[in-house]
N, C-alpha and C. Protein backbone atom coordinates (compact mmCIF):
# COMPACT_ATOMS: atom_id res chain seq x y z
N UNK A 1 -4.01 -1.57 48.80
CA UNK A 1 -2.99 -1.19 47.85
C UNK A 1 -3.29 -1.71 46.45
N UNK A 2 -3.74 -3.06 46.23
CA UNK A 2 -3.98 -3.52 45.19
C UNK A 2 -5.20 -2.97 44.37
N UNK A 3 -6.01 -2.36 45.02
CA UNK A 3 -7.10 -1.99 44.25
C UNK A 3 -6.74 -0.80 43.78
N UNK A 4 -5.69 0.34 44.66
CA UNK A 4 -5.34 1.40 44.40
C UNK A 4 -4.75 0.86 43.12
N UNK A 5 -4.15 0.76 42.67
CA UNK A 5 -3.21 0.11 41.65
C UNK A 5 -3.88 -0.18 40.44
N UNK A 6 -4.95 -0.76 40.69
CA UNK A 6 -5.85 -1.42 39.53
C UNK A 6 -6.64 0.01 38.84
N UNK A 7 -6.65 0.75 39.93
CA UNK A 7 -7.80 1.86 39.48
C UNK A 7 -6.36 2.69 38.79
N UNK A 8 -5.84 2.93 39.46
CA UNK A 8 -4.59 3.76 38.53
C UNK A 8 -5.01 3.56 37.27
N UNK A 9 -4.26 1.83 37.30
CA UNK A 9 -4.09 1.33 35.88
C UNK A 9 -5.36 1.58 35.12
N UNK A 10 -6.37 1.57 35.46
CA UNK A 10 -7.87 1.55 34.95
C UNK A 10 -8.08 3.05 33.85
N UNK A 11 -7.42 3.70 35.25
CA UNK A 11 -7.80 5.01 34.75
C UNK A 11 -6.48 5.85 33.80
N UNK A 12 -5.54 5.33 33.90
CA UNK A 12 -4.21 5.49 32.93
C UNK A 12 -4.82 4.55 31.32
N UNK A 13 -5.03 3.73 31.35
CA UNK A 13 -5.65 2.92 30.27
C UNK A 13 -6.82 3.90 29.45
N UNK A 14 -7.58 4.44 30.17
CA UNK A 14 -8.64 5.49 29.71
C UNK A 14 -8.61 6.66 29.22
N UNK A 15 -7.49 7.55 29.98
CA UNK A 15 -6.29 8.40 29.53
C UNK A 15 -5.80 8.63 28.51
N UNK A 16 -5.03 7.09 28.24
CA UNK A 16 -4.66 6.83 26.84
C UNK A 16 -5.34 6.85 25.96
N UNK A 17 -6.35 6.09 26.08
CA UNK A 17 -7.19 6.05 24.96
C UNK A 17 -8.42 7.46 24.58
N UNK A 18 -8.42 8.14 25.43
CA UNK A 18 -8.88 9.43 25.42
C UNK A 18 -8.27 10.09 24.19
N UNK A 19 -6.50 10.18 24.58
CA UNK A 19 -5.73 10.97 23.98
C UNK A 19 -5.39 10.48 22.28
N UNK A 20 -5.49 9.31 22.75
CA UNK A 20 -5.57 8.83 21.29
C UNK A 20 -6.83 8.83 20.27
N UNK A 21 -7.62 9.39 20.53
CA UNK A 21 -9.21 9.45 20.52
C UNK A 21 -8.82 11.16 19.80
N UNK A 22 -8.64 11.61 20.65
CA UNK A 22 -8.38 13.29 20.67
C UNK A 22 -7.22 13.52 19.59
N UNK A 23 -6.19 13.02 19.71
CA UNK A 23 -5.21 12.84 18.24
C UNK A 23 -5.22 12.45 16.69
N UNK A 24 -6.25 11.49 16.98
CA UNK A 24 -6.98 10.75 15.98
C UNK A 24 -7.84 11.68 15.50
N UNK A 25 -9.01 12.72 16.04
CA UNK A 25 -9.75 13.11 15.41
C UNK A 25 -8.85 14.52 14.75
N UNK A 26 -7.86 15.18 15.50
CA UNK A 26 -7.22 16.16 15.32
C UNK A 26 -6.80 15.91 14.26
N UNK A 27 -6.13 14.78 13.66
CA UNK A 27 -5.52 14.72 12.34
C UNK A 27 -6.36 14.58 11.45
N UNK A 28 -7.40 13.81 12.12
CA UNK A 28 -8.71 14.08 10.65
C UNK A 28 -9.24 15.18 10.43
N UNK A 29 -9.31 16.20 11.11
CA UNK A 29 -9.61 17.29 10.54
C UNK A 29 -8.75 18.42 9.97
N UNK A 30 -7.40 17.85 10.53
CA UNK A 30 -6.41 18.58 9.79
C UNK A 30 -5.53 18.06 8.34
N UNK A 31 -6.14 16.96 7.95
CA UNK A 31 -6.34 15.61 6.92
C UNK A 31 -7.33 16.69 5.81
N UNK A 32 -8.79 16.90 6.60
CA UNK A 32 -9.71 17.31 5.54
C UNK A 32 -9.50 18.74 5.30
N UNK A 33 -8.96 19.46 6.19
CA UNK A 33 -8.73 20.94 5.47
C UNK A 33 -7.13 21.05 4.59
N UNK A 34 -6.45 20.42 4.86
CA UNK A 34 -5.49 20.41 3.85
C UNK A 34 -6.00 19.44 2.53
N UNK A 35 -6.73 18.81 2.64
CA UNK A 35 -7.52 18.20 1.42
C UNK A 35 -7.94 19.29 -0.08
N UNK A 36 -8.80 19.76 0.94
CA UNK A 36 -9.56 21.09 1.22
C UNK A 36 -9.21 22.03 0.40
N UNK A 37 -8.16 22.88 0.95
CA UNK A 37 -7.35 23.63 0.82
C UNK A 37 -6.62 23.23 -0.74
N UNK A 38 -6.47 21.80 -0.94
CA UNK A 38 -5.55 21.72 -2.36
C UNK A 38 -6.70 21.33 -3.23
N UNK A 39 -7.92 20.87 -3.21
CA UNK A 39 -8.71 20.89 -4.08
C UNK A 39 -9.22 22.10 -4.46
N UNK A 40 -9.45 23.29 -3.67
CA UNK A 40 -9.53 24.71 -4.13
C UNK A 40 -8.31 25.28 -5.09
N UNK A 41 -7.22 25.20 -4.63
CA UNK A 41 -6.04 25.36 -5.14
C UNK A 41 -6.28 24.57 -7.27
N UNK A 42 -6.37 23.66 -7.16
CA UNK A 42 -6.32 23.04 -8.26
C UNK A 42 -7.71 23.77 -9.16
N UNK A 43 -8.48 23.63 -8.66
CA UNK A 43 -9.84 24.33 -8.69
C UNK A 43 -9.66 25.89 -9.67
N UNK A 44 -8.92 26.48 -8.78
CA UNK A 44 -8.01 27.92 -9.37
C UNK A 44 -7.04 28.05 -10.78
N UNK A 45 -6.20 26.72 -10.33
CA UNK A 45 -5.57 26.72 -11.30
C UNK A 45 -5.89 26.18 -12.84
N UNK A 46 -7.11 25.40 -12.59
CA UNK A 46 -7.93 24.76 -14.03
C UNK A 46 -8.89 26.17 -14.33
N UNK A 47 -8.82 26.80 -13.81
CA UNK A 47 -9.88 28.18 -14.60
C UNK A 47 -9.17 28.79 -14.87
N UNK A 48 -7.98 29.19 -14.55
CA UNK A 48 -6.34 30.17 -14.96
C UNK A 48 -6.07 29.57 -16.45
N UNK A 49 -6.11 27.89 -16.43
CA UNK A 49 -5.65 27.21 -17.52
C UNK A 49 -6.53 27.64 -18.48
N UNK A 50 -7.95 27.18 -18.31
CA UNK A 50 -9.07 27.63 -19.14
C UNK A 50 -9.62 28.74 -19.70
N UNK A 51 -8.93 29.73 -18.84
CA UNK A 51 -8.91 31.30 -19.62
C UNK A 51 -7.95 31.25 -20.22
N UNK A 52 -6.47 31.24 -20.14
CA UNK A 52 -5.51 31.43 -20.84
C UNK A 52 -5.42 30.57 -22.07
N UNK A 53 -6.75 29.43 -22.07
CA UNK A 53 -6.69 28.36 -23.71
C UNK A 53 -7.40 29.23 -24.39
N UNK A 54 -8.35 30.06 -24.11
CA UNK A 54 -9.36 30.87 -24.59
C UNK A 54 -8.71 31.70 -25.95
């Protein structure tokens, strides 16, 4: 019983940290395309600016 238990725990511990592994990278890449996404944005809007100083 006790070893059953340990391996549970072993493997619930691994689980976790899997998922947190997997969450962690998910937000970093959804971190760098909304980055991304607003440095293009700004990007757009400084050449809009720069024609319309023209």
């Amino acid at each position: 019983m006790l070893i059953i238990r340990k391996k549970a725990k072993a493997q619930s511990i691994a689980e976790y940290a899997a998922l947190i592994i997997i969450v962690s990278v998910a937000f970093g890449v959804m971190f760098r395309y909304i980055q991304r996404g607003i440095q293009v944005r700004v990007r757009h809007l400084n050449q809009e600016l720069n024609d319309s100083l023209r």
